[in-house]
PDB file of N, CA and C in Angstrom:
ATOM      1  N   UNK A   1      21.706 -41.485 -27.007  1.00  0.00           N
ATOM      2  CA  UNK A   1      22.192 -41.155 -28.325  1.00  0.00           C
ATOM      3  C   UNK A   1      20.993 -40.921 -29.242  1.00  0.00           C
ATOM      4  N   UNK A   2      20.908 -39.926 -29.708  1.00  0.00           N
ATOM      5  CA  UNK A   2      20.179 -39.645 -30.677  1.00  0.00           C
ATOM      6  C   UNK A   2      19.618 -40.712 -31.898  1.00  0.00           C
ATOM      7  N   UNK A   3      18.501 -41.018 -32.328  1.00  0.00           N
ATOM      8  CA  UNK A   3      18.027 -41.511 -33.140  1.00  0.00           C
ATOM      9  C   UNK A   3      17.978 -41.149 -34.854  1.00  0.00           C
ATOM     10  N   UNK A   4      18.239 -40.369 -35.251  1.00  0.00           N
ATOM     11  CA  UNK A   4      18.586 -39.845 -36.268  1.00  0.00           C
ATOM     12  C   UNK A   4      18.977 -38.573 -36.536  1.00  0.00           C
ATOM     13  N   UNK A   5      19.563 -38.467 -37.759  1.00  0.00           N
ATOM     14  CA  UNK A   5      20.358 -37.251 -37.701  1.00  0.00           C
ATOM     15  C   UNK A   5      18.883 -36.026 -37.939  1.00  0.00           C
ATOM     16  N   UNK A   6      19.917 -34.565 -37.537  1.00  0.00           N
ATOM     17  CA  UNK A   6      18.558 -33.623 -37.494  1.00  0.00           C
ATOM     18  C   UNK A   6      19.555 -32.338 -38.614  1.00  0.00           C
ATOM     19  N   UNK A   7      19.172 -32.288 -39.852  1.00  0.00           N
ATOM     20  CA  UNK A   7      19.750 -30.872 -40.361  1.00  0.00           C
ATOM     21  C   UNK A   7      19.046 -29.593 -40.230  1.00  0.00           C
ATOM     22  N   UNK A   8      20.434 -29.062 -40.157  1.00  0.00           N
ATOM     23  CA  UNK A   8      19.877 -26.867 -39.604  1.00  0.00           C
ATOM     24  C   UNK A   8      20.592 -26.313 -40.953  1.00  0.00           C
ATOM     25  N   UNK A   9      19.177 -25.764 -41.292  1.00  0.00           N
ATOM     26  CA  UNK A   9      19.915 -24.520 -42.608  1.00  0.00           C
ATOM     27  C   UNK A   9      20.307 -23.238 -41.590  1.00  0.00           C
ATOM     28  N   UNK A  10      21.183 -22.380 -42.488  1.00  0.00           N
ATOM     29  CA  UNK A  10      21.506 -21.412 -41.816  1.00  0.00           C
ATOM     30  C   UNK A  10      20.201 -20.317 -41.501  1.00  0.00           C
ATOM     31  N   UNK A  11      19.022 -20.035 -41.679  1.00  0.00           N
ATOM     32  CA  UNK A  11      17.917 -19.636 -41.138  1.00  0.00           C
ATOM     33  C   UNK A  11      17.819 -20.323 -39.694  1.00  0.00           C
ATOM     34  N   UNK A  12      17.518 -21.729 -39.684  1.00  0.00           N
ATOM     35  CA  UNK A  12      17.349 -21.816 -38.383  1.00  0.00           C
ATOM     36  C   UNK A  12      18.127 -22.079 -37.836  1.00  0.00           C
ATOM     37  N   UNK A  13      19.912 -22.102 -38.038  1.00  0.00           N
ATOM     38  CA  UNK A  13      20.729 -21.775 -36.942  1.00  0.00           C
ATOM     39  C   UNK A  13      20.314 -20.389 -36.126  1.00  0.00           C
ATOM     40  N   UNK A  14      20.563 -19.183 -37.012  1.00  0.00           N
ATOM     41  CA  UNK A  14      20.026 -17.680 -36.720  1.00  0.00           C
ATOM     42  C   UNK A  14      19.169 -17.563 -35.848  1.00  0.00           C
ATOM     43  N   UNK A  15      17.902 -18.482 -36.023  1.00  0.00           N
ATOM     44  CA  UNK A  15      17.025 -18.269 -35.412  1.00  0.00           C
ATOM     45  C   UNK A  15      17.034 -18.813 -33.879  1.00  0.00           C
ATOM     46  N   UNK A  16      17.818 -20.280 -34.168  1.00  0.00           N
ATOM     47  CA  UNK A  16      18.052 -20.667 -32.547  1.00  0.00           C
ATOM     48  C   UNK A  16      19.263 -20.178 -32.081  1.00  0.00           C
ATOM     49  N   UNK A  17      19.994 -18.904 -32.404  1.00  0.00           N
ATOM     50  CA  UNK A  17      21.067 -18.219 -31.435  1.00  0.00           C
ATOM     51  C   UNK A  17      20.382 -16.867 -31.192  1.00  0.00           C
ATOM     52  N   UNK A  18      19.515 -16.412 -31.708  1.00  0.00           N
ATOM     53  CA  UNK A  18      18.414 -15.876 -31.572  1.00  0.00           C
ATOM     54  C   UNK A  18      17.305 -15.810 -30.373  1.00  0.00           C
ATOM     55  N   UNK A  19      16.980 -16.941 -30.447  1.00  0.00           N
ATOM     56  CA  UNK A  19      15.873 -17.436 -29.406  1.00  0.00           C
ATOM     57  C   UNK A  19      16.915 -17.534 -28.058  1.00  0.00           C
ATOM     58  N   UNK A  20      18.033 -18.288 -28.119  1.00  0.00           N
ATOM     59  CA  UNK A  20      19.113 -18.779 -26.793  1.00  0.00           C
ATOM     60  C   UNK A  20      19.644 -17.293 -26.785  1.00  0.00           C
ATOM     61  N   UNK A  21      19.737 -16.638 -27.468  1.00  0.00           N
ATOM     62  CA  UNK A  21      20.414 -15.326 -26.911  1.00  0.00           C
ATOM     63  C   UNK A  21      19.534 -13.873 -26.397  1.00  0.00           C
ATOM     64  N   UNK A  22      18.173 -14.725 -26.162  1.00  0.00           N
ATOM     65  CA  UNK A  22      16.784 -13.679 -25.729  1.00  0.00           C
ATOM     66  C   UNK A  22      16.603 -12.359 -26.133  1.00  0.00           C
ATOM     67  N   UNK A  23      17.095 -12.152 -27.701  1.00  0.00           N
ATOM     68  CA  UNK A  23      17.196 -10.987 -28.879  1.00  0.00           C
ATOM     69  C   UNK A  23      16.093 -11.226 -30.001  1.00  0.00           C
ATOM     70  N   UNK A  24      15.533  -9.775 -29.661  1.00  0.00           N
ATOM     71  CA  UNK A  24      13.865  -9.531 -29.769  1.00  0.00           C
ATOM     72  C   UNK A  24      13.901  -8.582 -30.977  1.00  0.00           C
ATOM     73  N   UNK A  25      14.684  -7.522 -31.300  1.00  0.00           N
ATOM     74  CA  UNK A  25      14.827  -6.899 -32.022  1.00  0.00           C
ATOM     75  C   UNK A  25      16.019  -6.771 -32.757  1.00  0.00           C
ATOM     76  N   UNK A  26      15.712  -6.146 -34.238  1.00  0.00           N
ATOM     77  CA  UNK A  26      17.053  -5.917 -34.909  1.00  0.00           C
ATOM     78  C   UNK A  26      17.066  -7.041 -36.262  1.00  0.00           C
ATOM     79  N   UNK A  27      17.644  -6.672 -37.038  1.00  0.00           N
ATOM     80  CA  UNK A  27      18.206  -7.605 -37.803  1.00  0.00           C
ATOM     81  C   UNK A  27      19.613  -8.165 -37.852  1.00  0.00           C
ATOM     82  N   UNK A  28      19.530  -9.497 -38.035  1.00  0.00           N
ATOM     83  CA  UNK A  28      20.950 -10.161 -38.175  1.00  0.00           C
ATOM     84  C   UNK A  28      21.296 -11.440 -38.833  1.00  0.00           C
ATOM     85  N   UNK A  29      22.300 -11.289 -39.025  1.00  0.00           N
ATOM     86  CA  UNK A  29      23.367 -12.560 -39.798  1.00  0.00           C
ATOM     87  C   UNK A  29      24.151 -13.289 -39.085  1.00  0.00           C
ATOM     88  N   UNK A  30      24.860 -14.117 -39.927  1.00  0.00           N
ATOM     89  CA  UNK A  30      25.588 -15.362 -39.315  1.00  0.00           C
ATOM     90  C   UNK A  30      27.320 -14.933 -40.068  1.00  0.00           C
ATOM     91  N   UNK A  31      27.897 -14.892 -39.365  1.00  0.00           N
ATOM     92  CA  UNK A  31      29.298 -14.786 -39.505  1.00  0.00           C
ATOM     93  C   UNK A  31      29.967 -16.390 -39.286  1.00  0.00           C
ATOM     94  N   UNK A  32      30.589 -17.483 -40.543  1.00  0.00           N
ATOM     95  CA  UNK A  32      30.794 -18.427 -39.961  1.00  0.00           C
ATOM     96  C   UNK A  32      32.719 -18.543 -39.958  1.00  0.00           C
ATOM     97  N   UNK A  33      33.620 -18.617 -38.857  1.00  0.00           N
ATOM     98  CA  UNK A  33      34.975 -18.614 -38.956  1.00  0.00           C
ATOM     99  C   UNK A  33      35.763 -20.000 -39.468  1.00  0.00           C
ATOM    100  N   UNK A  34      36.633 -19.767 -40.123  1.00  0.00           N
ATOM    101  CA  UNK A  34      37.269 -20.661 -40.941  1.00  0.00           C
ATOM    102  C   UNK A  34      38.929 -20.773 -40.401  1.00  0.00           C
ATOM    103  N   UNK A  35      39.046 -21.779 -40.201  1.00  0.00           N
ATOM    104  CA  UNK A  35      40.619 -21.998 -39.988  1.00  0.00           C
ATOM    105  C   UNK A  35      41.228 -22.472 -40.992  1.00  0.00           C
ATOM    106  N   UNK A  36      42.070 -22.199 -42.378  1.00  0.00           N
ATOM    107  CA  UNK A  36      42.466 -23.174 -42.932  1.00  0.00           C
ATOM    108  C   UNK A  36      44.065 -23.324 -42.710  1.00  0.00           C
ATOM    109  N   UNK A  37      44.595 -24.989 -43.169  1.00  0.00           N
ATOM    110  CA  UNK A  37      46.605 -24.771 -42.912  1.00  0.00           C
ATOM    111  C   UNK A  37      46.637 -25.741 -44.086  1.00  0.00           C
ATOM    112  N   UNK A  38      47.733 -25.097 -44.376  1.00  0.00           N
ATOM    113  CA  UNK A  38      48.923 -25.694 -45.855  1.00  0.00           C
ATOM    114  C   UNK A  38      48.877 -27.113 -45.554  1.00  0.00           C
ATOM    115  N   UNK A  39      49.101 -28.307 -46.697  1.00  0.00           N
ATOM    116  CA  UNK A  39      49.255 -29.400 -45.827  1.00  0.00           C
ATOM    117  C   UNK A  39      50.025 -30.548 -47.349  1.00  0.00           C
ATOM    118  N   UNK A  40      51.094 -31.575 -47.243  1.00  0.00           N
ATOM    119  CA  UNK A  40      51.076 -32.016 -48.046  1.00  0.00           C
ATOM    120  C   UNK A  40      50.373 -33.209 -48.215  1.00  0.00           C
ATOM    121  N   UNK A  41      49.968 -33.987 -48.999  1.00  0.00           N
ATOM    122  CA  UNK A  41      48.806 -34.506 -48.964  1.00  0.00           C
ATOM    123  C   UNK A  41      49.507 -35.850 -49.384  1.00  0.00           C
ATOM    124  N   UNK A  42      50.037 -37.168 -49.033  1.00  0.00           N
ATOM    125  CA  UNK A  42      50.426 -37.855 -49.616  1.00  0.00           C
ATOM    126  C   UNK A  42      49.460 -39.017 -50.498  1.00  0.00           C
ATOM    127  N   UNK A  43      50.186 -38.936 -51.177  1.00  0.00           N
ATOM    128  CA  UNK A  43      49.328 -39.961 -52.572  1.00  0.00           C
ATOM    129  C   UNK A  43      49.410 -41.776 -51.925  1.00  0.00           C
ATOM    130  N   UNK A  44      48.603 -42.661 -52.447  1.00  0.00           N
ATOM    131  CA  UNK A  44      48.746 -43.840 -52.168  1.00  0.00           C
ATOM    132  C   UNK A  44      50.440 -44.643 -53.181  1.00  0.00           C
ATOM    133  N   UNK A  45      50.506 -43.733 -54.187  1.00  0.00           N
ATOM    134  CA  UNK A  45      51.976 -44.338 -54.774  1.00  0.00           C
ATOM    135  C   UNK A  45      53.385 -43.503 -53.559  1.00  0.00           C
ATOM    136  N   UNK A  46      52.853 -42.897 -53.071  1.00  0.00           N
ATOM    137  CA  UNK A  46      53.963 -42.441 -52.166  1.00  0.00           C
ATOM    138  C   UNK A  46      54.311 -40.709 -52.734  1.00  0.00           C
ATOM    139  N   UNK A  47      53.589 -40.590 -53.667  1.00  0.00           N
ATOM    140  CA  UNK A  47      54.163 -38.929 -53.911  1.00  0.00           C
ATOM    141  C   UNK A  47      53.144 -37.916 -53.390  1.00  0.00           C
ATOM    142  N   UNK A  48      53.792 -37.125 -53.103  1.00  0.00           N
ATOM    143  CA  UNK A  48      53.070 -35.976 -52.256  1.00  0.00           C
ATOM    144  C   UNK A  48      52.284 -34.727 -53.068  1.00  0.00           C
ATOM    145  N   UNK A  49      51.503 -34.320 -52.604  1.00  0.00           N
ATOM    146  CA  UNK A  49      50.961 -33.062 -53.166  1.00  0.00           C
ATOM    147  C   UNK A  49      50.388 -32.087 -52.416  1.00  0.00           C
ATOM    148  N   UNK A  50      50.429 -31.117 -53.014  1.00  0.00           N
ATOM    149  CA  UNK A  50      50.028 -29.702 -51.993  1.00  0.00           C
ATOM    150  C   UNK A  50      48.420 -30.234 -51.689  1.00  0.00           C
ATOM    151  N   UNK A  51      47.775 -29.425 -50.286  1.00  0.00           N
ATOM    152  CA  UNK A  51      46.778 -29.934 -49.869  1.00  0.00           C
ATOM    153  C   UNK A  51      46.254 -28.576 -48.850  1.00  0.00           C
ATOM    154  N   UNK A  52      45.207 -28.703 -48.936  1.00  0.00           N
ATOM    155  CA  UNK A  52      44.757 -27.552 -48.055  1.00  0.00           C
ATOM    156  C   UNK A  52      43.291 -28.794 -47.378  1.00  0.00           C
ATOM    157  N   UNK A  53      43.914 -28.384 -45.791  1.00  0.00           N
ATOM    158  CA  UNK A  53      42.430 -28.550 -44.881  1.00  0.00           C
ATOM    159  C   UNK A  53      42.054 -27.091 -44.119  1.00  0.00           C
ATOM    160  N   UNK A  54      40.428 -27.273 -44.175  1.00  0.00           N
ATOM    161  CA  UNK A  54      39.621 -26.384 -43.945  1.00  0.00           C
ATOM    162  C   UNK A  54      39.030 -26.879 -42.637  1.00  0.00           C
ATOM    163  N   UNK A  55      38.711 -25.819 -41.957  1.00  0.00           N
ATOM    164  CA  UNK A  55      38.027 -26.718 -40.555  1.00  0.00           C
ATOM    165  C   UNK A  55      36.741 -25.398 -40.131  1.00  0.00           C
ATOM    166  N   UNK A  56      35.805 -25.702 -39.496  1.00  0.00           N
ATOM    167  CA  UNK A  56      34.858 -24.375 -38.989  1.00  0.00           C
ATOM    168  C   UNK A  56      35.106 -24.386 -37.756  1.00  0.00           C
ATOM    169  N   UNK A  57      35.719 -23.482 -37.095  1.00  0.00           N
ATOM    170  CA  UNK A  57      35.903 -22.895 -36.191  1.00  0.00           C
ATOM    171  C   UNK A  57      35.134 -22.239 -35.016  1.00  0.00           C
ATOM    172  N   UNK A  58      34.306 -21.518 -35.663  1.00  0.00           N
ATOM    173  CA  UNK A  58      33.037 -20.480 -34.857  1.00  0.00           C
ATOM    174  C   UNK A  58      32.451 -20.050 -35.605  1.00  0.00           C
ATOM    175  N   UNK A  59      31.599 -19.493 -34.902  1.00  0.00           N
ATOM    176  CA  UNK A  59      30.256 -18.868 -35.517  1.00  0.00           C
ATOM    177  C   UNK A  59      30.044 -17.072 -34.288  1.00  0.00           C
ATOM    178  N   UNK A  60      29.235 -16.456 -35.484  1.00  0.00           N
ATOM    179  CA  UNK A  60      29.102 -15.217 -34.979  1.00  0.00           C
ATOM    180  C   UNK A  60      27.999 -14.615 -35.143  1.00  0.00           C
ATOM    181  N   UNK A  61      27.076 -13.863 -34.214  1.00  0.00           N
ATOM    182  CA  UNK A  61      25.541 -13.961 -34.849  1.00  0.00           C
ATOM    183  C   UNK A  61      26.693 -12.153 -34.616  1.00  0.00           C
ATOM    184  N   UNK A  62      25.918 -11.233 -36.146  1.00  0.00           N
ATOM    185  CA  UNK A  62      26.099  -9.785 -36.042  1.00  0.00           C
ATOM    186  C   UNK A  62      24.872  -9.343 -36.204  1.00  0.00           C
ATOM    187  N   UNK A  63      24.833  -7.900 -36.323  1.00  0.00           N
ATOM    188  CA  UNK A  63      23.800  -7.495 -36.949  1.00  0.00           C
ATOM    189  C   UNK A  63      24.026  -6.698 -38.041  1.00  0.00           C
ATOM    190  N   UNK A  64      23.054  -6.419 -38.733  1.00  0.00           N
ATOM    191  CA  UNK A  64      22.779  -6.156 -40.102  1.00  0.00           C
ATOM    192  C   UNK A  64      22.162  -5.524 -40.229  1.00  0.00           C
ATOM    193  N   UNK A  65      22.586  -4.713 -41.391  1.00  0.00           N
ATOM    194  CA  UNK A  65      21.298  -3.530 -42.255  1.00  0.00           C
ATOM    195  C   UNK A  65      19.793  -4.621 -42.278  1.00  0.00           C
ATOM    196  N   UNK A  66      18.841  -3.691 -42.124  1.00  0.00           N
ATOM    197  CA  UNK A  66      17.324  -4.235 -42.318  1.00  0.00           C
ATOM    198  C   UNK A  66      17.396  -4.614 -44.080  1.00  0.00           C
ATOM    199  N   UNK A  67      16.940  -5.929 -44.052  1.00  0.00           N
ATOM    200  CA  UNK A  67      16.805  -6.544 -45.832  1.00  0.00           C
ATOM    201  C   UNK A  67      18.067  -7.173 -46.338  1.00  0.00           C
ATOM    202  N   UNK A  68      18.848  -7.153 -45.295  1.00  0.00           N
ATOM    203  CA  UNK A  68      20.385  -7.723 -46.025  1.00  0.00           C
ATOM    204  C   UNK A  68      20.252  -8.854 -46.310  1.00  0.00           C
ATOM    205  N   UNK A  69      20.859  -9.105 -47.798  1.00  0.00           N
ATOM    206  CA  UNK A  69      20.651 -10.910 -48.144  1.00  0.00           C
ATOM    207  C   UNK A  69      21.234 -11.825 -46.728  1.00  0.00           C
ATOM    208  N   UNK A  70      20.773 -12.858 -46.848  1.00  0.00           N
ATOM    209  CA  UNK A  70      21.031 -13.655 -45.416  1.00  0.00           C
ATOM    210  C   UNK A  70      20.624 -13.321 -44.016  1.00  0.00           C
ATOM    211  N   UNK A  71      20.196 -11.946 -44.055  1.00  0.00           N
ATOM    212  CA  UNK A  71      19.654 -11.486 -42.701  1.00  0.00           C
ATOM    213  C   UNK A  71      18.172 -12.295 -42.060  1.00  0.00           C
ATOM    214  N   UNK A  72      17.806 -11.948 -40.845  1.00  0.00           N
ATOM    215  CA  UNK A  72      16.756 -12.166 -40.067  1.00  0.00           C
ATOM    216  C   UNK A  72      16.492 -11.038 -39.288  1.00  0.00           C
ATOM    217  N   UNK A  73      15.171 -10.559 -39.580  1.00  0.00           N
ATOM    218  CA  UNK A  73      14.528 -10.015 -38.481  1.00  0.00           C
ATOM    219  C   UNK A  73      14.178 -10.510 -37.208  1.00  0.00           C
ATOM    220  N   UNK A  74      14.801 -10.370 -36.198  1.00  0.00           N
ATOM    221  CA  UNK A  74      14.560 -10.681 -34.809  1.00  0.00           C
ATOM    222  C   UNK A  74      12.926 -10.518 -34.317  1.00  0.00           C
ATOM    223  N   UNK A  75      12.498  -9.702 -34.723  1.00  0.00           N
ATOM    224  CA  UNK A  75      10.695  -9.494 -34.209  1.00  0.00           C
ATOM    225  C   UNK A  75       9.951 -10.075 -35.008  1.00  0.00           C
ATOM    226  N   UNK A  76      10.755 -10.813 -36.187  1.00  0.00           N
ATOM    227  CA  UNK A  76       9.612 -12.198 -36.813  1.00  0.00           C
ATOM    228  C   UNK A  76       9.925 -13.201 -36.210  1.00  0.00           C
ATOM    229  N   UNK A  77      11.203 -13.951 -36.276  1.00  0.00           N
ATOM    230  CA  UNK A  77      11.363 -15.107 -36.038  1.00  0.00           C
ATOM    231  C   UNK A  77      11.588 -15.072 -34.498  1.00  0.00           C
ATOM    232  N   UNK A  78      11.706 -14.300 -33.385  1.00  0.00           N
ATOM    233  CA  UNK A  78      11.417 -14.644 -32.319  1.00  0.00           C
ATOM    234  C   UNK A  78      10.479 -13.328 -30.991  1.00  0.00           C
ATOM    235  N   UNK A  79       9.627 -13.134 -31.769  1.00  0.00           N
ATOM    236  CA  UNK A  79       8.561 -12.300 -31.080  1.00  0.00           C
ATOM    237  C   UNK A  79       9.053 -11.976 -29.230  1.00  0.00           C
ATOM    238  N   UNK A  80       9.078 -10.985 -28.687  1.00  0.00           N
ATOM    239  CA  UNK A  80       8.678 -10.883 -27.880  1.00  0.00           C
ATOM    240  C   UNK A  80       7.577 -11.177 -27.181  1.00  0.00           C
ATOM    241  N   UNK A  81       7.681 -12.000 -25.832  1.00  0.00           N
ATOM    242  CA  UNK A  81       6.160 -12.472 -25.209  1.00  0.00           C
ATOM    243  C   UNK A  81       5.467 -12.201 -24.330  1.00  0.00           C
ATOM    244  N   UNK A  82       4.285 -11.597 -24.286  1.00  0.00           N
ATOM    245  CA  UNK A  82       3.617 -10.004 -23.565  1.00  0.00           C
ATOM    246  C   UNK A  82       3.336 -11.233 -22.529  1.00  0.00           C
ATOM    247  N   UNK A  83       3.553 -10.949 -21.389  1.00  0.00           N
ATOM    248  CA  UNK A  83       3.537 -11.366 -19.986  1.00  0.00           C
ATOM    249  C   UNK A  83       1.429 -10.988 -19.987  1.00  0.00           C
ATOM    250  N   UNK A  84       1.018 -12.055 -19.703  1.00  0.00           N
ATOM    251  CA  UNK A  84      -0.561 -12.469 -19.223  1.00  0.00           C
ATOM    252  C   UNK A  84      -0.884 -11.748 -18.006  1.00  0.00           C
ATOM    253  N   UNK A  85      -1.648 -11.708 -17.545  1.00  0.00           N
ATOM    254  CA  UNK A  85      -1.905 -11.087 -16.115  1.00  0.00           C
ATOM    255  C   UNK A  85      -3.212 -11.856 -16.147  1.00  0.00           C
ATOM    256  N   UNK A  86      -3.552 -12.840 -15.296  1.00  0.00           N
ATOM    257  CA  UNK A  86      -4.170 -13.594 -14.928  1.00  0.00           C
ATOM    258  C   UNK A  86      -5.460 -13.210 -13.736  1.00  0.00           C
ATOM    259  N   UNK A  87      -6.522 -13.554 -13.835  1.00  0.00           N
ATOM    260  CA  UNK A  87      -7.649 -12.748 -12.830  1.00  0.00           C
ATOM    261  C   UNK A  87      -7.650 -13.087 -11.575  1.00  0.00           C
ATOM    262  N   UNK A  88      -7.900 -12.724 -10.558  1.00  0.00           N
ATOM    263  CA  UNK A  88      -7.842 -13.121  -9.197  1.00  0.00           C
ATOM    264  C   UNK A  88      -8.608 -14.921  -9.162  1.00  0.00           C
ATOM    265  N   UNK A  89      -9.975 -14.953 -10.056  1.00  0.00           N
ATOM    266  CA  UNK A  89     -10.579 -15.904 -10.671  1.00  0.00           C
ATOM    267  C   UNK A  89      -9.878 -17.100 -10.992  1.00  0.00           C
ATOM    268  N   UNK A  90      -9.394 -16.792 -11.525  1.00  0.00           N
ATOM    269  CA  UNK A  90      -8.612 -18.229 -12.474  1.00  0.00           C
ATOM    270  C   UNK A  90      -7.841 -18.572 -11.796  1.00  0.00           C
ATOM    271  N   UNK A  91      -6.984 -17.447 -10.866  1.00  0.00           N
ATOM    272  CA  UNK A  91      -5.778 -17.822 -10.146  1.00  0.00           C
ATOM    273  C   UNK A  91      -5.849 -18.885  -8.809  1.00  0.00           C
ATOM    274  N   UNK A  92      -7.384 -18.236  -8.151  1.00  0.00           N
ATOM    275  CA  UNK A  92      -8.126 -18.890  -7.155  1.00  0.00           C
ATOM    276  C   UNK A  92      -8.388 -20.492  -8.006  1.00  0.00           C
ATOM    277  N   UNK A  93      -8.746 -20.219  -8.848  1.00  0.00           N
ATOM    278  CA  UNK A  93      -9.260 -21.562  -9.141  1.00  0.00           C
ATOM    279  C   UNK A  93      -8.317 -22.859  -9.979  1.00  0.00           C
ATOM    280  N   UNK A  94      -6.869 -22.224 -10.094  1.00  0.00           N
ATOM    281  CA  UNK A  94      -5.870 -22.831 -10.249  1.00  0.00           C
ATOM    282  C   UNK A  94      -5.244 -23.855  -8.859  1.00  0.00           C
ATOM    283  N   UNK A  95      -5.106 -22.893  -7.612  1.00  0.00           N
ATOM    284  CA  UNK A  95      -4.863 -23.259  -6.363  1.00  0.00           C
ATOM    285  C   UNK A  95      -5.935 -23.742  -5.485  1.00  0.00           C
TER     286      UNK A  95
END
């Protein structure tokens, strides 16, 4: 069990569905889904009142016009990573 709690702004949600979804280019946003239902809400004297619960449902990474408020550029926050090519040298001297 975890040792303390850890908060994600919506930047670095983006960024870690981003990184887990191995998307290098483009810009994008966060689409978050909402379920809400009617509900009556009873009072502690016993009378009722209208009530609405809200619940989050899902989430949706889209993409987006380049500069859109809330957006992320994919080639900042998760770079593509140029594969090394290593010398016969180093490799020998690894093994």
């Amino acid at each position: 069990m975890p040792t303390k709690e850890r908060s994600f702004s919506i930047k670095d949600l983006i960024t870690a569905l981003l990184r887990d979804q191995n998307i290098h280019t483009g810009s994008w946003g966060l689409n978050i889904h909402f379920l809400a239902s009617g509900a009556n809400v009873k009072q502690a004297d016993g009378a009722a009142l209208p009530g609405l619960t809200v619940a989050v449902s899902g989430l949706t990474l889209v993409p987006t016009a380049h500069g859109e408020d809330g957006s992320l550029d994919a080639s900042l926050v998760n770079p593509e990573r140029k594969n090394r090519v290593r010398s016969r040298a180093k490799l020998k001297a690894v093994h």
